[in-house]
Each structure stands twice: as C-alpha cells, then as structure tokens.
N, C-alpha and C. Protein backbone atom coordinates (compact mmCIF):
# COMPACT_ATOMS: atom_id res chain seq x y z
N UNK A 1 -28.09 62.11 122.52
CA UNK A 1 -28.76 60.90 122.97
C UNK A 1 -27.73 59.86 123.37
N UNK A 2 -27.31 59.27 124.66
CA UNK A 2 -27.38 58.34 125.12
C UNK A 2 -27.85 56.97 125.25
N UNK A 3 -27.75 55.56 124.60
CA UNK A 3 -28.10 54.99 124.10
C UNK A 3 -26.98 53.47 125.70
N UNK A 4 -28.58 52.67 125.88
CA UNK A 4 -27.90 51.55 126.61
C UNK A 4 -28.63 50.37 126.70
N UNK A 5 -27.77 49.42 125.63
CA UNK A 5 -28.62 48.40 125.25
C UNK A 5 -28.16 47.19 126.67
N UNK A 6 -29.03 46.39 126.28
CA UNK A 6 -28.96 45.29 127.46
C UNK A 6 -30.08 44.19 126.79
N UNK A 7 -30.10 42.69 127.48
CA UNK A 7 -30.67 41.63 127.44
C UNK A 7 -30.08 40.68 126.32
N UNK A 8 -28.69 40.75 125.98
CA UNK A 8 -28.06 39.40 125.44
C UNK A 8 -27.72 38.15 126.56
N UNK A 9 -27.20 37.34 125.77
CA UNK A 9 -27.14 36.35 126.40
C UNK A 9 -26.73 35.15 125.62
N UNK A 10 -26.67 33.79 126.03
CA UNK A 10 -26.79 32.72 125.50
C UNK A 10 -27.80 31.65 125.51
N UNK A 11 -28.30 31.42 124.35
CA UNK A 11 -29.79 30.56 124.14
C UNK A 11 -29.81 29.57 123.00
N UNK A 12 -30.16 28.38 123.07
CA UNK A 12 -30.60 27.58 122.67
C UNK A 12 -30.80 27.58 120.79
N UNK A 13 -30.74 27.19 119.99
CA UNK A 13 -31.18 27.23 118.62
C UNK A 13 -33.01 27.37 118.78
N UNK A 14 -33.63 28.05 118.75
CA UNK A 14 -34.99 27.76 118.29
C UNK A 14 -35.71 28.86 119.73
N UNK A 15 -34.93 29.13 120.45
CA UNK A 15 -35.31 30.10 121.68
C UNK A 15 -35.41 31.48 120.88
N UNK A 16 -35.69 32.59 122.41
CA UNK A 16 -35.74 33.63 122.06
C UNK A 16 -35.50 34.25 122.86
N UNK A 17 -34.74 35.57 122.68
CA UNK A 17 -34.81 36.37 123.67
C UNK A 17 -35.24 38.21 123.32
N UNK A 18 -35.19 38.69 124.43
CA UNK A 18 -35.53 40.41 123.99
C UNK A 18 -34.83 41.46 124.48
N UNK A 19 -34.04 42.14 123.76
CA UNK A 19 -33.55 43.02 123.77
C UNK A 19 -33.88 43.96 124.18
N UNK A 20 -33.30 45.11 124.99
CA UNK A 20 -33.84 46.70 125.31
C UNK A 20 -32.65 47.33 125.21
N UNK A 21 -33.08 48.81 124.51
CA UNK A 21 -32.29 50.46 124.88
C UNK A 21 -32.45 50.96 125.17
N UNK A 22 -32.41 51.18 126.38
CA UNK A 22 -33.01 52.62 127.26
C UNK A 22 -31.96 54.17 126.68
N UNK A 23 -32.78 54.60 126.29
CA UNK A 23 -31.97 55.98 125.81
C UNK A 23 -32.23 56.97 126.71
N UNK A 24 -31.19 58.22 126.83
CA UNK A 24 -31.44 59.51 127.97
C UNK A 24 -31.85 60.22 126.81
N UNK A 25 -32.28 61.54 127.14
CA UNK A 25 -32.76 63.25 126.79
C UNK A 25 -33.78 62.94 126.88
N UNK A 26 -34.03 64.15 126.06
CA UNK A 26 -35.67 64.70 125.61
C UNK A 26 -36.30 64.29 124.12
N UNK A 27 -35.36 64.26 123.46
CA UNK A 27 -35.53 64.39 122.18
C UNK A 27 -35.37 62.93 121.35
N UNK A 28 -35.89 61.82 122.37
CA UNK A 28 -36.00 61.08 122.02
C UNK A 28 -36.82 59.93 120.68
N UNK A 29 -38.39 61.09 120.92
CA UNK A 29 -38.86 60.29 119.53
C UNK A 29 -38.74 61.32 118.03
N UNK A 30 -38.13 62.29 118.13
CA UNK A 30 -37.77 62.45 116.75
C UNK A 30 -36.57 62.56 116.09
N UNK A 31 -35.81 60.35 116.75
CA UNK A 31 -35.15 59.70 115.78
C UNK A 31 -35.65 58.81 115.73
N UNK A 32 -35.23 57.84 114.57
CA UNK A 32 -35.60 56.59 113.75
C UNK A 32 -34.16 56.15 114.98
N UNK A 33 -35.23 54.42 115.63
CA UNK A 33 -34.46 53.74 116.00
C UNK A 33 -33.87 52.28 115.14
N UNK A 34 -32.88 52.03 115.66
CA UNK A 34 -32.61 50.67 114.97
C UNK A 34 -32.04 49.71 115.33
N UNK A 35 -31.86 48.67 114.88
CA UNK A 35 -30.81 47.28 115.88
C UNK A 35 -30.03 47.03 114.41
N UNK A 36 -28.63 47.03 114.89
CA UNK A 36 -27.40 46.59 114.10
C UNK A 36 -26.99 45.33 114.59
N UNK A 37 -26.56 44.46 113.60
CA UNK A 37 -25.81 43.50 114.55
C UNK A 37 -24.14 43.19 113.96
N UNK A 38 -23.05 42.90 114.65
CA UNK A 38 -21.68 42.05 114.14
C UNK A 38 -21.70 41.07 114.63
N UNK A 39 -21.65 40.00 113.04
CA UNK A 39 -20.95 38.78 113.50
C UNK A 39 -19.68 38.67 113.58
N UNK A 40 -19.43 37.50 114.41
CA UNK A 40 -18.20 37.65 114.81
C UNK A 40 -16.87 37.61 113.52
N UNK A 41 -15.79 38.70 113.17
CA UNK A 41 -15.19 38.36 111.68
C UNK A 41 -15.86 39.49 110.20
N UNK A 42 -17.10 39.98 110.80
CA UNK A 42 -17.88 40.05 109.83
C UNK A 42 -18.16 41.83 109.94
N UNK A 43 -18.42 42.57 108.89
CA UNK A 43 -18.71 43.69 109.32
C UNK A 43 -20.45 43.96 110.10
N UNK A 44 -20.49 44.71 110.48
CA UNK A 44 -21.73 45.28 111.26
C UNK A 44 -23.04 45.51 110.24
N UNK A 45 -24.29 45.03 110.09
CA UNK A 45 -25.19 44.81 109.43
C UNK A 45 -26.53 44.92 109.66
N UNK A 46 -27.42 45.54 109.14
CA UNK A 46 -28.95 46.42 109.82
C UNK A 46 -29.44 44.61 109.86
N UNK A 47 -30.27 45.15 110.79
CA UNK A 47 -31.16 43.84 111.58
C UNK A 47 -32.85 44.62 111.10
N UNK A 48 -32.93 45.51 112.29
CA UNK A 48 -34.57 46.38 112.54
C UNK A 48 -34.71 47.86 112.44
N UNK A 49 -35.28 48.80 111.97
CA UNK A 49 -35.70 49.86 112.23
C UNK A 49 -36.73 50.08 112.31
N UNK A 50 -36.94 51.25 112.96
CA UNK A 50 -38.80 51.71 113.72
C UNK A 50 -38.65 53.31 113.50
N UNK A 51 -39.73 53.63 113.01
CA UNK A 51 -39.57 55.42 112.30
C UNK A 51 -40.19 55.94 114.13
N UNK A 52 -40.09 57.34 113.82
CA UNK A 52 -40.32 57.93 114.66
C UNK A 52 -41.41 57.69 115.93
N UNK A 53 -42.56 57.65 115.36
CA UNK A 53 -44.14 57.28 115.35
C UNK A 53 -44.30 55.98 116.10
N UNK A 54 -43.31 55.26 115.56
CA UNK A 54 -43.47 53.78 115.48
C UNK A 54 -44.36 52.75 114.90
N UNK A 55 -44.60 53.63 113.47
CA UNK A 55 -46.11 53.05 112.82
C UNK A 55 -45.46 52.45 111.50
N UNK A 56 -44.04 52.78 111.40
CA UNK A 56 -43.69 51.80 110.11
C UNK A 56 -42.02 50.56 111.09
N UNK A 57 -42.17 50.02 110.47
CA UNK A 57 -40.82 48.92 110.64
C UNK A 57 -40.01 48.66 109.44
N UNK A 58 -39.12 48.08 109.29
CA UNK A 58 -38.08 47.36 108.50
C UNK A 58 -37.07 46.36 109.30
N UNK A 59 -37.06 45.80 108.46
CA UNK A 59 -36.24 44.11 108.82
C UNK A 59 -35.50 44.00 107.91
N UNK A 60 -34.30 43.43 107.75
CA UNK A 60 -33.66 42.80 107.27
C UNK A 60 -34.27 41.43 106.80
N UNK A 61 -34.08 41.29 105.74
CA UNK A 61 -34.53 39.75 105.01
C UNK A 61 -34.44 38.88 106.13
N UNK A 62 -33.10 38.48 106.02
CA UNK A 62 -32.47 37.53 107.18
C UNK A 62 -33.35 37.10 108.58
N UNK A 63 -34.09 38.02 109.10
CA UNK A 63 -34.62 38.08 110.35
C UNK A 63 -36.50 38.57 110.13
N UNK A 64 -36.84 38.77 108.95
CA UNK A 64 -37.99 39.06 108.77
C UNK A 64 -38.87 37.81 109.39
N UNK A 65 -40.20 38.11 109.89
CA UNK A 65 -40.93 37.10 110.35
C UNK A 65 -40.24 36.23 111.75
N UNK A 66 -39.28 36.83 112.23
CA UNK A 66 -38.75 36.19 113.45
C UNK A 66 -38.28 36.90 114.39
N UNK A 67 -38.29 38.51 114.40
CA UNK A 67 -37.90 39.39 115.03
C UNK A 67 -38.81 40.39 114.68
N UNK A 68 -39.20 41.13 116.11
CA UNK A 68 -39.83 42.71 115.97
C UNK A 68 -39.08 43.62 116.66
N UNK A 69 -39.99 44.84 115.77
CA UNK A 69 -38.72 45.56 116.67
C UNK A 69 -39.90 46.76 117.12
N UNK A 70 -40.09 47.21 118.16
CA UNK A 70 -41.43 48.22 118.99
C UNK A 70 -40.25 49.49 119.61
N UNK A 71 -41.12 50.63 119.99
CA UNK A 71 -41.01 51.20 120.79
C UNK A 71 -41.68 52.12 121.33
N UNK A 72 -41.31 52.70 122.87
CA UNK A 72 -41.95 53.57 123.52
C UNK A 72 -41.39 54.74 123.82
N UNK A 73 -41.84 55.87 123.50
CA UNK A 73 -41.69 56.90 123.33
C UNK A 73 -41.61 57.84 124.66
N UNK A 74 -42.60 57.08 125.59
CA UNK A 74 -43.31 57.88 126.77
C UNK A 74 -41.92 57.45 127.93
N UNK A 75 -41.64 56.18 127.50
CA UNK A 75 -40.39 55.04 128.49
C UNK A 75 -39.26 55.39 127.72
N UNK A 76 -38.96 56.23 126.57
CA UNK A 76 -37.96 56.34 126.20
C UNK A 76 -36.81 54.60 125.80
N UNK A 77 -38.07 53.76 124.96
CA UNK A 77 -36.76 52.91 125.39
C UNK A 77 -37.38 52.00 123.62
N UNK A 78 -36.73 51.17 122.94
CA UNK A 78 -37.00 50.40 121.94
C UNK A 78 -36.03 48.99 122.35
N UNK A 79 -37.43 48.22 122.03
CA UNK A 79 -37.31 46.57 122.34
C UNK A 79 -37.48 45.88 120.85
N UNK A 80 -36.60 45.03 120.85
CA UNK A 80 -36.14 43.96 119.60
C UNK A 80 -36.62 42.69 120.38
N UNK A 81 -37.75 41.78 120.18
CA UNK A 81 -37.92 40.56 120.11
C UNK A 81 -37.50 39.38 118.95
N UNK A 82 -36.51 38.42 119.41
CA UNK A 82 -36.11 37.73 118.54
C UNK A 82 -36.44 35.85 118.98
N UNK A 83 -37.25 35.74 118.05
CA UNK A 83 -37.52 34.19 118.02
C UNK A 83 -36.99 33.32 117.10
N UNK A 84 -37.22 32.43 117.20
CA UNK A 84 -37.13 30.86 116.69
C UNK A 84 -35.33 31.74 116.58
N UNK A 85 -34.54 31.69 117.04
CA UNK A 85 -32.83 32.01 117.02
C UNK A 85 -32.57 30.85 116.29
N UNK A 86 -31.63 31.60 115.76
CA UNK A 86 -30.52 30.28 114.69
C UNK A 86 -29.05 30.92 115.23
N UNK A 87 -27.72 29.48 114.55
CA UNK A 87 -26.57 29.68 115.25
C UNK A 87 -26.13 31.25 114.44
N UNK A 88 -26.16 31.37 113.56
CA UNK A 88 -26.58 32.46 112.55
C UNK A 88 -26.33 34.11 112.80
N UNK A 89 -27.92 34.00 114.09
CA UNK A 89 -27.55 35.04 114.44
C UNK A 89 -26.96 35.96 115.70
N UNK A 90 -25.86 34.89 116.03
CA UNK A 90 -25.16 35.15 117.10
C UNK A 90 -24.02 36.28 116.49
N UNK A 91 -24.19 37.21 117.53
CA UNK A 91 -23.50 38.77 116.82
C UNK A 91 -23.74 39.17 118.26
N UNK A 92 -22.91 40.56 117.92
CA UNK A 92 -22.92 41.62 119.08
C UNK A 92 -23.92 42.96 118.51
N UNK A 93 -24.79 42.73 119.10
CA UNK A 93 -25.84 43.69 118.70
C UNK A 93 -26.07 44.95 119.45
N UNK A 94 -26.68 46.05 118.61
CA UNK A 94 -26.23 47.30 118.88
C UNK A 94 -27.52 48.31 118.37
N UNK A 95 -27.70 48.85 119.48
CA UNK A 95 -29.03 49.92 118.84
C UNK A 95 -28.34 51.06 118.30
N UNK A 96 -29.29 52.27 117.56
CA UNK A 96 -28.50 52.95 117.14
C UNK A 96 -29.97 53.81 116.85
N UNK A 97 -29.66 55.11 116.77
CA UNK A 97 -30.26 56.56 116.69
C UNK A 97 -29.73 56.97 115.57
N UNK A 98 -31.19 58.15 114.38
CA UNK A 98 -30.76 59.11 113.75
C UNK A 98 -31.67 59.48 113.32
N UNK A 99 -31.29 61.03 112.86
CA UNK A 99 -32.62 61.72 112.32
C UNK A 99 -32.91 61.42 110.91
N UNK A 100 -31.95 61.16 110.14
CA UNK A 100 -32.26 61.18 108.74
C UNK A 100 -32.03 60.47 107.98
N UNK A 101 -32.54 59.02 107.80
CA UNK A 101 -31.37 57.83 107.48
C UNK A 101 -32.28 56.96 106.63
N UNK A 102 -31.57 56.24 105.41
CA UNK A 102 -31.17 55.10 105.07
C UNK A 102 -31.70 54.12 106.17
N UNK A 103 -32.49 53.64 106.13
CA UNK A 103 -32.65 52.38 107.33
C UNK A 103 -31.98 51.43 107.43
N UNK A 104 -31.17 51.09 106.53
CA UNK A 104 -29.98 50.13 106.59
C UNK A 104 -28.57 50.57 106.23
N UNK A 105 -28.46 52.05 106.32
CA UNK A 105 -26.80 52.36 106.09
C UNK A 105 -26.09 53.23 107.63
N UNK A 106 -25.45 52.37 108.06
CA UNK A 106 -24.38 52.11 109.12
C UNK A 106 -24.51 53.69 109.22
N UNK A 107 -23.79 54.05 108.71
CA UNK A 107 -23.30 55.70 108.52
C UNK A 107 -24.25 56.65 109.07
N UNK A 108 -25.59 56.25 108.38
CA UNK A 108 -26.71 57.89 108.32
C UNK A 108 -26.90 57.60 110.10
N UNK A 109 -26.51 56.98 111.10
CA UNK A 109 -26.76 57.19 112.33
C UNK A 109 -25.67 57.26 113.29
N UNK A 110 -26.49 58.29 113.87
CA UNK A 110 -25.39 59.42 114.65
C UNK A 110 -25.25 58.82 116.03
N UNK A 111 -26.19 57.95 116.70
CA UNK A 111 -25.84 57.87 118.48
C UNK A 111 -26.14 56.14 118.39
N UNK A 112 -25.14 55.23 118.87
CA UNK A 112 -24.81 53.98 119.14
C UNK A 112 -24.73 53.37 120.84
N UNK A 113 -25.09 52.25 120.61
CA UNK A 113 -24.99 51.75 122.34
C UNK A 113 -23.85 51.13 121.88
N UNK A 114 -23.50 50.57 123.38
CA UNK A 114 -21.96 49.98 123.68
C UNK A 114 -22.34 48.63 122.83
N UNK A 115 -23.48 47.90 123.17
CA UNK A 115 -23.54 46.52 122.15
C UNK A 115 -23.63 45.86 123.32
N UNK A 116 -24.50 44.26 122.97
CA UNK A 116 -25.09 43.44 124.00
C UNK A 116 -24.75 42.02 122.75
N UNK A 117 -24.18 41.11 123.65
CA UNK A 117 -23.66 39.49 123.13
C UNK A 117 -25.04 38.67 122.81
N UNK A 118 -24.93 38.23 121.81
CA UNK A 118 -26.17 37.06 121.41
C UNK A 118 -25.72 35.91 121.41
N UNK A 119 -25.49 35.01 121.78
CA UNK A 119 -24.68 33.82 121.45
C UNK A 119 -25.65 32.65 121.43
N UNK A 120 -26.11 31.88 119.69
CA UNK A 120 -26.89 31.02 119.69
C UNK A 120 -26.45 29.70 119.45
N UNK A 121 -26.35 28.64 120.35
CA UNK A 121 -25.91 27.64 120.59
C UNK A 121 -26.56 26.68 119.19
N UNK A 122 -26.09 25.89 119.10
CA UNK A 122 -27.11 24.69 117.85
C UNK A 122 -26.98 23.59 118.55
C-alpha cells in the first residue's frame, strides 16, 4: 500500500481544515487506517484511527470532540476533519496503514505517507 496524504496548510486558531490519503492497491480496506501527528521537537503521536469497516473510531484525548476521522473504501481514500484548531496542534501529520495494531502504537503499522504541514497560527 501506497499511502499520499495532502490538505495541510496554515490556519487561524479556531479554523479548520481536512485532510486526505489517497492510498493505491487492492487491498485497501482490510487495514485499520490512522492519522499520526509530529510536533515540531517532539516524537510522533496517534491522533485518529478507523477499523476496517469504518464502524468503530479512536481519538486521542487531545483531539477528541474536534476531529473525525471517516473513510471510503470504494475511493480508496481516509479523511481527518479537524476543527476549532489550537496553536497545539500544529505538527506534521501523517496517515498510516496496518493489519494488526495497537491503535495508538507507532510500530504495529506497516505503510506511512510522506506527511502534510499543519501550522496553527494563535
């Protein structure tokens, strides 16, 4: 799997923006997708995951109630909506693929995008 995130940017404290990964193959919905993010200095840290199906989620505390995370199976692609932004969570964010994982451990996933800039102004 091939993994290519896109839609960072720079926005406002209290804006929002939305993320996409368009992933290649076939074998796209039986992995668990997810959004990682690094702050800048900081190691790399689970944000969202979406199981196969796309009928369960997980969030990170941090971002619960202000970010979703969806996807489509048929489009091959998983979208992260992030609102009300704080300076916070300006990171380089990063989707990420795997079959068998920990929803928040770095490691249990096997296929990564290059990473897309968040930069939230205050």
């Amino acid at each position: 799997v091939q993994l290519q995130a896109s839609g960072g940017g720079l926005v406002q404290a209290g804006g929002s923006l939305r993320l996409s990964c368009a992933a290649s193959g076939r074998t796209f919905s039986r992995y668990v997708m997810a959004w990682f993010r690094q702050p800048p200095g900081k190691e790399r840290e689970f944000v969202a995951a979406i199981n196969w199906g796309g009928g369960s989620t997980y969030y990170a505390d941090s971002v619960k109630g202000r970010f979703t995370i969806s996807r489509d199976n048929a489009e091959n692609t998983v979208v992260l909506v992030m609102n009300t932004l704080k300076p916070d969570d300006t990171a380089v964010y990063y989707c990420a693929a795997g079959e068998y994982v920990l929803w928040y451990r770095v490691s249990d996933y096997s296929y990564w995008g290059q990473g897309t800039l968040v930069t939230v102004s205050s």
